[in-house]
C-alpha atoms as a PDB file:
ATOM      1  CA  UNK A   1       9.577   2.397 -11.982  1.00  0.00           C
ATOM      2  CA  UNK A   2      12.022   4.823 -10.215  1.00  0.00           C
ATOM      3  CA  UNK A   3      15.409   3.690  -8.310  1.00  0.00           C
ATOM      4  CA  UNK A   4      14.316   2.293  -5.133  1.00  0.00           C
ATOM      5  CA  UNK A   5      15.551   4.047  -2.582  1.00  0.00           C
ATOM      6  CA  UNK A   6      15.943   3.404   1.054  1.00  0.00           C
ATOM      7  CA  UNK A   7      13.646   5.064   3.180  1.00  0.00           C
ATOM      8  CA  UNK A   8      15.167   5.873   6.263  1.00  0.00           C
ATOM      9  CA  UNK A   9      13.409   7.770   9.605  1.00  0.00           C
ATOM     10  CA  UNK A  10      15.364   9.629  12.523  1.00  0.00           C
ATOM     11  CA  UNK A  11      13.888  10.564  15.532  1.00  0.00           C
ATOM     12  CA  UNK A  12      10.160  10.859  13.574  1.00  0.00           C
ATOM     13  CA  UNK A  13       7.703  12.134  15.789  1.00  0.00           C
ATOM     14  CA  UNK A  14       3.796  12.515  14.952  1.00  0.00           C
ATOM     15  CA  UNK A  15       0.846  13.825  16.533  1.00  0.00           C
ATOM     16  CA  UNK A  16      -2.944  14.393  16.069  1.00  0.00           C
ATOM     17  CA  UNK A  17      -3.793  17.704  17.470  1.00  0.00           C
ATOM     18  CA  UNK A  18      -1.409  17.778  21.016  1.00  0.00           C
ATOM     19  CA  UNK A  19      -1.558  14.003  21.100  1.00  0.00           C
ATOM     20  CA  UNK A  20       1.541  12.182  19.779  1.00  0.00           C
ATOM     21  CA  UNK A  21       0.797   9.331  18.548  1.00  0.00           C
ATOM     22  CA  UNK A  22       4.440   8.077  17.187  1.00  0.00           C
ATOM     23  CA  UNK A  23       7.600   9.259  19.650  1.00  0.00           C
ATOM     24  CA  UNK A  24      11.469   8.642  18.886  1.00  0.00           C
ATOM     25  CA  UNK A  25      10.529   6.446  15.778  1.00  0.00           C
ATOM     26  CA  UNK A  26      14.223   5.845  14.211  1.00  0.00           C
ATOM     27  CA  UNK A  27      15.242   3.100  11.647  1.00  0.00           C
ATOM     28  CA  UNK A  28      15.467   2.402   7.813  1.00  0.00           C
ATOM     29  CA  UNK A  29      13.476   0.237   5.083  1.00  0.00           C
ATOM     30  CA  UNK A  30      15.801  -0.975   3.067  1.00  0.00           C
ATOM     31  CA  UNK A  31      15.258  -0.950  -0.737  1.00  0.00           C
ATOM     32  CA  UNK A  32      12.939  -3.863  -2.272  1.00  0.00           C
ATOM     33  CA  UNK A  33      11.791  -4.693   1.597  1.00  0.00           C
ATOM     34  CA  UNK A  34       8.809  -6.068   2.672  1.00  0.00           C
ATOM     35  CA  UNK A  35       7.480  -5.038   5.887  1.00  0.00           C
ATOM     36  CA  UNK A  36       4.373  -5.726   8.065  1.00  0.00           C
ATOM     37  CA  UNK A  37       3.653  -2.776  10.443  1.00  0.00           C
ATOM     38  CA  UNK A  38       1.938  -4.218  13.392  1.00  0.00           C
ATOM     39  CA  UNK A  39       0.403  -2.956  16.896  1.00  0.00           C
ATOM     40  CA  UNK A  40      -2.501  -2.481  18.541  1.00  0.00           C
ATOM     41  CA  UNK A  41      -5.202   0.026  17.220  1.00  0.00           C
ATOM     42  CA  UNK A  42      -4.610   3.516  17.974  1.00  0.00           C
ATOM     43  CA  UNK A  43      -0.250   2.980  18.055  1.00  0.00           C
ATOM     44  CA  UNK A  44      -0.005   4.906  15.053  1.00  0.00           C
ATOM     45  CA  UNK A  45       0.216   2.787  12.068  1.00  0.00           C
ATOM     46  CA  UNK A  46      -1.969   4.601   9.465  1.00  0.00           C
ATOM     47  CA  UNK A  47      -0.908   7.589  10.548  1.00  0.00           C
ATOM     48  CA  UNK A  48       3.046   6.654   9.728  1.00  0.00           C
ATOM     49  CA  UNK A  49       1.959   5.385   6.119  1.00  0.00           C
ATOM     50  CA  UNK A  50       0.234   8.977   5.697  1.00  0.00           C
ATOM     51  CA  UNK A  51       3.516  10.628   6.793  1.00  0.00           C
ATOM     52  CA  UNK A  52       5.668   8.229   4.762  1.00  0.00           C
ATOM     53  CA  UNK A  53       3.435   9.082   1.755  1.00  0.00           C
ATOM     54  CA  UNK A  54       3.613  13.301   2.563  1.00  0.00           C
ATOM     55  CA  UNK A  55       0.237  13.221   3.777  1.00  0.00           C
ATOM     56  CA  UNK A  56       0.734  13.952   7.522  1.00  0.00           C
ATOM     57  CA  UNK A  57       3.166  16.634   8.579  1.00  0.00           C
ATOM     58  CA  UNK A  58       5.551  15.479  11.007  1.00  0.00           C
ATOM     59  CA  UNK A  59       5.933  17.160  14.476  1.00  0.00           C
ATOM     60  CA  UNK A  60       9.541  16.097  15.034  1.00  0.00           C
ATOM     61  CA  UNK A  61      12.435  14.453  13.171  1.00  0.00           C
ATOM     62  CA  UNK A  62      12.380  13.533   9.388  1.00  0.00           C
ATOM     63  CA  UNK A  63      12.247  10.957   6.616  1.00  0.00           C
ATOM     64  CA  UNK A  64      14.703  10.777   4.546  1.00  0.00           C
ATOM     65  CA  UNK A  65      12.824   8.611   1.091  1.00  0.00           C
ATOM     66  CA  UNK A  66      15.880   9.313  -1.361  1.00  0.00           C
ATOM     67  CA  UNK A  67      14.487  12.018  -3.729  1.00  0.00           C
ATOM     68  CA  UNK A  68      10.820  10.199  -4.070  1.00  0.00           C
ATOM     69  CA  UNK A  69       8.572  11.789  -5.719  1.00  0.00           C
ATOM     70  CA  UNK A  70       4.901  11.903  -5.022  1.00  0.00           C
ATOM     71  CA  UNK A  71       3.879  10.348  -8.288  1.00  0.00           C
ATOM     72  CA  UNK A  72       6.813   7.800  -7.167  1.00  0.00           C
ATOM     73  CA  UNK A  73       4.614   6.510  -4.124  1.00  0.00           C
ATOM     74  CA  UNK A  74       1.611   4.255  -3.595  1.00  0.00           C
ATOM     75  CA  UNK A  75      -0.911   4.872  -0.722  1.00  0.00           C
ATOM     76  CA  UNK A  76      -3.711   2.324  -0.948  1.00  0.00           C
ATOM     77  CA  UNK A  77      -5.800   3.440   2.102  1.00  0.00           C
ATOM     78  CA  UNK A  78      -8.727   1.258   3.751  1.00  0.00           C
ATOM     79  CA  UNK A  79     -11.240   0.416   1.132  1.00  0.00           C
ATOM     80  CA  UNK A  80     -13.635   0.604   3.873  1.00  0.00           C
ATOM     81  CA  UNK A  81     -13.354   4.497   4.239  1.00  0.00           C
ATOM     82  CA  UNK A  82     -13.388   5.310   0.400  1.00  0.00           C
ATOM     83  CA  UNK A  83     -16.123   7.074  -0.881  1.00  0.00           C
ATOM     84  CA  UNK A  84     -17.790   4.528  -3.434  1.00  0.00           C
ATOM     85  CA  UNK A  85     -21.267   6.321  -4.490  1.00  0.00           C
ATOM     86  CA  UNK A  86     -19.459   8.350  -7.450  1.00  0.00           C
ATOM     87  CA  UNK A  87     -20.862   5.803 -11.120  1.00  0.00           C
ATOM     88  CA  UNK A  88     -17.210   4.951 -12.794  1.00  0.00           C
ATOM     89  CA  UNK A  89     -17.236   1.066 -13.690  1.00  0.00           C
ATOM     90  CA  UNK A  90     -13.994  -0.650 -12.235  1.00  0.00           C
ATOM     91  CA  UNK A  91     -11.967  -0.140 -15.284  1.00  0.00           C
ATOM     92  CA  UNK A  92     -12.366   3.365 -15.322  1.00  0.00           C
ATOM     93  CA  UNK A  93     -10.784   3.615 -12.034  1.00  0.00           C
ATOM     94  CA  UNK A  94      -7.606   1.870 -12.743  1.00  0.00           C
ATOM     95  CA  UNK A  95      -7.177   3.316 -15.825  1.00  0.00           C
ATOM     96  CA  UNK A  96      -7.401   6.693 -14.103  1.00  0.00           C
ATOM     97  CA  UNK A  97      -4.632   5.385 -11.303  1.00  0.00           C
ATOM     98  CA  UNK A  98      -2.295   8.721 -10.205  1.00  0.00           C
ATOM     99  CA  UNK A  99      -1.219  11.958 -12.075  1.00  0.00           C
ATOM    100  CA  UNK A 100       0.890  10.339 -14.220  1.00  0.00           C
ATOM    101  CA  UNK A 101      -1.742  11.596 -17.118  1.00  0.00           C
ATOM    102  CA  UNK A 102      -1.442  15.445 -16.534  1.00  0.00           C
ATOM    103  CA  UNK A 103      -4.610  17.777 -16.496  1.00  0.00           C
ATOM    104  CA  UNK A 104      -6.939  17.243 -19.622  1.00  0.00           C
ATOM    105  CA  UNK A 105      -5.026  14.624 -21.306  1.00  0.00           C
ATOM    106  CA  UNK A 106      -7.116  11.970 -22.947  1.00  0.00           C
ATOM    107  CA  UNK A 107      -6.282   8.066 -21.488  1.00  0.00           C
ATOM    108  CA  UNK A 108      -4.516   6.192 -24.222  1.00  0.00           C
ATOM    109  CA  UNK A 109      -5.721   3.002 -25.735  1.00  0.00           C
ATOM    110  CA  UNK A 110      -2.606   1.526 -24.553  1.00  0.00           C
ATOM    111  CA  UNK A 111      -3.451   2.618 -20.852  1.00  0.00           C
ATOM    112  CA  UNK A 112      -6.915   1.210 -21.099  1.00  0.00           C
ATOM    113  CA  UNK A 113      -4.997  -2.299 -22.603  1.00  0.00           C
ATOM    114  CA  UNK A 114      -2.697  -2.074 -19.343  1.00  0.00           C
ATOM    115  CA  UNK A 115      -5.766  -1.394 -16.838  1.00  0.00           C
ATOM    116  CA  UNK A 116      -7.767  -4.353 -18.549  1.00  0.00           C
ATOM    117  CA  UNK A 117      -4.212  -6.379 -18.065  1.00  0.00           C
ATOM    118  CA  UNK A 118      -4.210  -5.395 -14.088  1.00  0.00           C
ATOM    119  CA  UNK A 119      -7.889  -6.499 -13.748  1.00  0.00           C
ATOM    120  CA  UNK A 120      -6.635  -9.629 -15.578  1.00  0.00           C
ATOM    121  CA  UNK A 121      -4.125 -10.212 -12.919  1.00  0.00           C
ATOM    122  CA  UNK A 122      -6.474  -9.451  -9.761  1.00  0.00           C
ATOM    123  CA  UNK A 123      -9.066 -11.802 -11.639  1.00  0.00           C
ATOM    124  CA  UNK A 124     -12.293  -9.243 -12.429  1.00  0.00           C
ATOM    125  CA  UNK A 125     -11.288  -9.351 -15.891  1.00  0.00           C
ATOM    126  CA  UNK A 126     -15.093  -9.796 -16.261  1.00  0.00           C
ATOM    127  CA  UNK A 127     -16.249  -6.713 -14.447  1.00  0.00           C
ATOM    128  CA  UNK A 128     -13.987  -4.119 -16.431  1.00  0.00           C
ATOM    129  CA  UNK A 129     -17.425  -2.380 -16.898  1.00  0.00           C
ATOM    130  CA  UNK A 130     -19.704  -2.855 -13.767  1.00  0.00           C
ATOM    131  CA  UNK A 131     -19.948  -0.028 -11.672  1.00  0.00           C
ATOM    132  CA  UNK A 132     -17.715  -0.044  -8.498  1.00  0.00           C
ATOM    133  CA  UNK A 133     -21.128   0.224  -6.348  1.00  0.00           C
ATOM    134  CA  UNK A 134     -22.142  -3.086  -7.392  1.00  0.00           C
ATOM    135  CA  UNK A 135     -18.996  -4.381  -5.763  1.00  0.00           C
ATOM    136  CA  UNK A 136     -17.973  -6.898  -2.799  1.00  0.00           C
ATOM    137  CA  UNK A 137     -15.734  -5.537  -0.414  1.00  0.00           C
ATOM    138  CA  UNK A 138     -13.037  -8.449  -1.782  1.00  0.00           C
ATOM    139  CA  UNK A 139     -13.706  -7.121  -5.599  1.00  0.00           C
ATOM    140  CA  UNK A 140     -14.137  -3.908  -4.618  1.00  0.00           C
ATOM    141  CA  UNK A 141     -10.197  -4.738  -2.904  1.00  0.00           C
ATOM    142  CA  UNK A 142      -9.077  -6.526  -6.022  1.00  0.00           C
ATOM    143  CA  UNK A 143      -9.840  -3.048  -7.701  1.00  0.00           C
ATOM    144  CA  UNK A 144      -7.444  -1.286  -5.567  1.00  0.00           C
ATOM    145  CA  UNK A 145      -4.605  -3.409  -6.297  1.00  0.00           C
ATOM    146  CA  UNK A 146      -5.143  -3.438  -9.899  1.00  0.00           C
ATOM    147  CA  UNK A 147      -4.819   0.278  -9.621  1.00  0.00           C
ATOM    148  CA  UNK A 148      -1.984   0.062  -7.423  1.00  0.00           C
ATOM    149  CA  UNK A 149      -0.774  -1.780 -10.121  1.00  0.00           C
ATOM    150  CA  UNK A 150      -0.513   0.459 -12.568  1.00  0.00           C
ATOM    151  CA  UNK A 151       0.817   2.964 -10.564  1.00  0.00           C
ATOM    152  CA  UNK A 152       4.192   1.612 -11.097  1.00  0.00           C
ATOM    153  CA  UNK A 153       5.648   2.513  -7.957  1.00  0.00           C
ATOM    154  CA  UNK A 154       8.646   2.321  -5.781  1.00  0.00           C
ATOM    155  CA  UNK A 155       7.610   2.384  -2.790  1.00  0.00           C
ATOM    156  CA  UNK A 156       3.919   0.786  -1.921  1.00  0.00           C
ATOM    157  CA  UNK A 157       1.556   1.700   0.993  1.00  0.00           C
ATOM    158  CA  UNK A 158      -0.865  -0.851   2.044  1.00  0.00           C
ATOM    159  CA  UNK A 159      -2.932  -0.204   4.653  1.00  0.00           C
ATOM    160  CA  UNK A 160      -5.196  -2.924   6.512  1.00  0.00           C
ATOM    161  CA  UNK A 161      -5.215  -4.642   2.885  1.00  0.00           C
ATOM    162  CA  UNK A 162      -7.045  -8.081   3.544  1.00  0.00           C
ATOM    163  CA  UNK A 163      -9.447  -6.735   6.312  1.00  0.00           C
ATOM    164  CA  UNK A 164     -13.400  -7.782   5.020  1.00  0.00           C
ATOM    165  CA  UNK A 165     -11.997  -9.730   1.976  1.00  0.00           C
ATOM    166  CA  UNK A 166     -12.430 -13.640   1.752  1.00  0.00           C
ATOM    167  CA  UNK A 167      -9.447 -16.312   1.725  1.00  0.00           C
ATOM    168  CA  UNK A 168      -9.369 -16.317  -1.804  1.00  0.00           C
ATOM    169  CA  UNK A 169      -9.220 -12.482  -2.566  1.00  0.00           C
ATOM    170  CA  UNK A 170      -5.986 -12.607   0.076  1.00  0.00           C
ATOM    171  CA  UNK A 171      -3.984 -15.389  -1.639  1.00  0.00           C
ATOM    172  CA  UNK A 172      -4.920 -13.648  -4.990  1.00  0.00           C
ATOM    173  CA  UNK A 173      -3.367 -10.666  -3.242  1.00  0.00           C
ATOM    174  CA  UNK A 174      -1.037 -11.517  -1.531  1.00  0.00           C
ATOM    175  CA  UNK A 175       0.283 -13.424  -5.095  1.00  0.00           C
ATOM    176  CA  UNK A 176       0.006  -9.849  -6.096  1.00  0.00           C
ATOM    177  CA  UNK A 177       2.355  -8.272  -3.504  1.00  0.00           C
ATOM    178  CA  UNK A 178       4.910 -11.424  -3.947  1.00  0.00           C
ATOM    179  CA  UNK A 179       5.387  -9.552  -7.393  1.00  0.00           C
ATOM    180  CA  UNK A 180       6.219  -6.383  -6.207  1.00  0.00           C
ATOM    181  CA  UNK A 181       8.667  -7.762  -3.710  1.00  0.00           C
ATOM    182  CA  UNK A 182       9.972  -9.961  -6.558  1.00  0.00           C
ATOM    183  CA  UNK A 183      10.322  -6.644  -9.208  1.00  0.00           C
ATOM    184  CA  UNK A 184      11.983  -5.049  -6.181  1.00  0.00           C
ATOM    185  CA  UNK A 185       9.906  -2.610  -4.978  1.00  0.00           C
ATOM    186  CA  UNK A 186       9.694  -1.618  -0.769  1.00  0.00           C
ATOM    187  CA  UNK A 187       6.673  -2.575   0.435  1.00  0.00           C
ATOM    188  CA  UNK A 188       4.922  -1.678   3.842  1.00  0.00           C
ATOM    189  CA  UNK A 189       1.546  -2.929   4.664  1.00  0.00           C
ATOM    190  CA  UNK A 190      -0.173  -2.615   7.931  1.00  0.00           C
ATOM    191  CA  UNK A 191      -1.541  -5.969   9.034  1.00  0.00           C
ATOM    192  CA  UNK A 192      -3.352  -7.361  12.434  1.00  0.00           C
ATOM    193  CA  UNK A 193      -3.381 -11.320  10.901  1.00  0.00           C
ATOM    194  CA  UNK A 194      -0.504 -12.904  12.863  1.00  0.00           C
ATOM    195  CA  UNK A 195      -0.387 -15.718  10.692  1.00  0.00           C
ATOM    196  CA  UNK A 196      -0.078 -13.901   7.582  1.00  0.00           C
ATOM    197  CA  UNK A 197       2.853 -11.814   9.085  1.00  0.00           C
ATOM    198  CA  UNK A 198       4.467 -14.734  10.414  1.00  0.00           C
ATOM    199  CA  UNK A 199       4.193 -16.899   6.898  1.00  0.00           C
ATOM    200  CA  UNK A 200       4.789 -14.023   4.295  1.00  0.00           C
ATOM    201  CA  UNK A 201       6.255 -10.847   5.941  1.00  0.00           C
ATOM    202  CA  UNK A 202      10.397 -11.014   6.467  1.00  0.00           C
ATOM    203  CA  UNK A 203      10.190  -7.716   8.217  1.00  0.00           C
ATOM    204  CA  UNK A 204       8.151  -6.296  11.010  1.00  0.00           C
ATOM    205  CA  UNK A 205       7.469  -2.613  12.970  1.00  0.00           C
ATOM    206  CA  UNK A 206       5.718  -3.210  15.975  1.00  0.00           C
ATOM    207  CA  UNK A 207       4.762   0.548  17.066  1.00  0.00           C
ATOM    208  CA  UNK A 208       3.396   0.105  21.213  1.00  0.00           C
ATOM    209  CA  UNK A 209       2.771   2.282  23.562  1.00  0.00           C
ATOM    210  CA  UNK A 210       6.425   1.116  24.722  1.00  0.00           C
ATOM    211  CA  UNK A 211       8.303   2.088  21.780  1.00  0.00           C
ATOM    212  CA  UNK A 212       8.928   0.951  18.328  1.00  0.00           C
ATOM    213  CA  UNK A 213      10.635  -2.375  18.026  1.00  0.00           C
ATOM    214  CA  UNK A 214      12.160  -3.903  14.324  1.00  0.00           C
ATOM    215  CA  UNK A 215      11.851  -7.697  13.796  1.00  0.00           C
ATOM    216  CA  UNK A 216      13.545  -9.883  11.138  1.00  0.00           C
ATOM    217  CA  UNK A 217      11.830 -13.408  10.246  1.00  0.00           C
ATOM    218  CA  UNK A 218      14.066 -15.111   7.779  1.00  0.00           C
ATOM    219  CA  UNK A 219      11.578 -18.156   7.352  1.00  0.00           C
ATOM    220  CA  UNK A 220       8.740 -15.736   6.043  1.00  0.00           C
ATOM    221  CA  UNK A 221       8.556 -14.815   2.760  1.00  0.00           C
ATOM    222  CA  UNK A 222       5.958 -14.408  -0.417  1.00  0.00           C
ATOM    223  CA  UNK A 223       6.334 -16.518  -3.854  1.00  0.00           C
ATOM    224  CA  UNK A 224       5.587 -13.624  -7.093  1.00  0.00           C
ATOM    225  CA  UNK A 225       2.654 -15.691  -9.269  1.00  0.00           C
END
């Protein structure tokens, strides 16, 4: 894992198309945080992990990550809008986490030993080899992580992470992001439960239609497993 950097924004502005969607967003996450970007739908959360990650331009302003690299930086997106009809069993696709591998290189056995260790941790170490079709959406989530996992990031993008999972795929991931925090990595994760953000988030970004407001909670906070 990298130096983690803060990640600081001035005056970010973003748009879809002429529509801006984010206005005047200023404010830094500081190294090793963990923050729950909250709001109402359409406020612009997704769309600020995309542009935190390089994936959507900015119209205004800048973010300053510290030198990040791309290969430095996690986006795990909705699982509900991935494409799963492709036949790679689950351990396939954590082995094959980033471009950390470079074209045509072969996957080692000692990345296969570290995938089958992720799946471990997220608890499918059974279903290494079923196809990801076959999936729930919570294993299909627990996936996801244990190829976030291996991405060995700095800085982690998790967007809408426990949305169509059950009670016991969240604690098993939330047990998972307590680690990161714990290793010191930044974490931001879009979230609409209340009572998860209130229990295990110490940071919040409420993006409105008002403006962008920063919240500490000091009582909050996640155990690593």
């Amino acid at each position: 894992m990298k130096a983690v950097p803060a990640v600081t924004l001035n005056q970010v502005e973003l748009r879809h198309g002429r529509r801006v969607i984010v206005s005047g967003l200023s404010g830094t996450f500081d190294p090793g945080s963990l923050t729950a970007l909250i709001g109402p739908n359409g406020a612009g959360k997704t769309t600020l992990l995309r542009a935190l990650a390089g994936l959507h331009p900015l119209a205004a302003g800048r973010i300053n990550n510290g030198g990040l690299e791309a290969r430095d930086i996690a986006l795990l997106a909705q699982g509900s809008h991935l494409d799963r009809s492709f036949p790679i069993t689950c351990l396939d696709v954590v082995a094959l986490a980033t471009n950390r591998l470079g074209p045509f290189r072969a996957v080692s056995v000692a990345r296969m030993a570290a995938a089958r260790a992720a799946l471990e941790r997220v608890g499918l170490a059974d279903m290494a080899n079923r196809q990801i079709q076959a999936l729930s959406a919570g294993q299909f989530q627990r996936v996801l992580f244990a190829r976030t996992i291996l991405q060995d990031a700095s800085l982690i993008l998790l967007d809408e992470p426990f949305t169509a999972v059950d009670a016991a795929t969240t604690r098993v991931l939330l047990s998972v992001i307590g680690s990161w925090h714990a290793q010191g990595r930044t974490v931001i994760a879009v979230l609409h439960d209340m009572d998860i953000v209130r229990r295990c988030f110490p940071r919040t970004l409420s993006l409105t239609a008002d403006g962008a407001v920063w919240g500490i909670q000091p009582d909050a906070g996640l155990q690593a497993a």
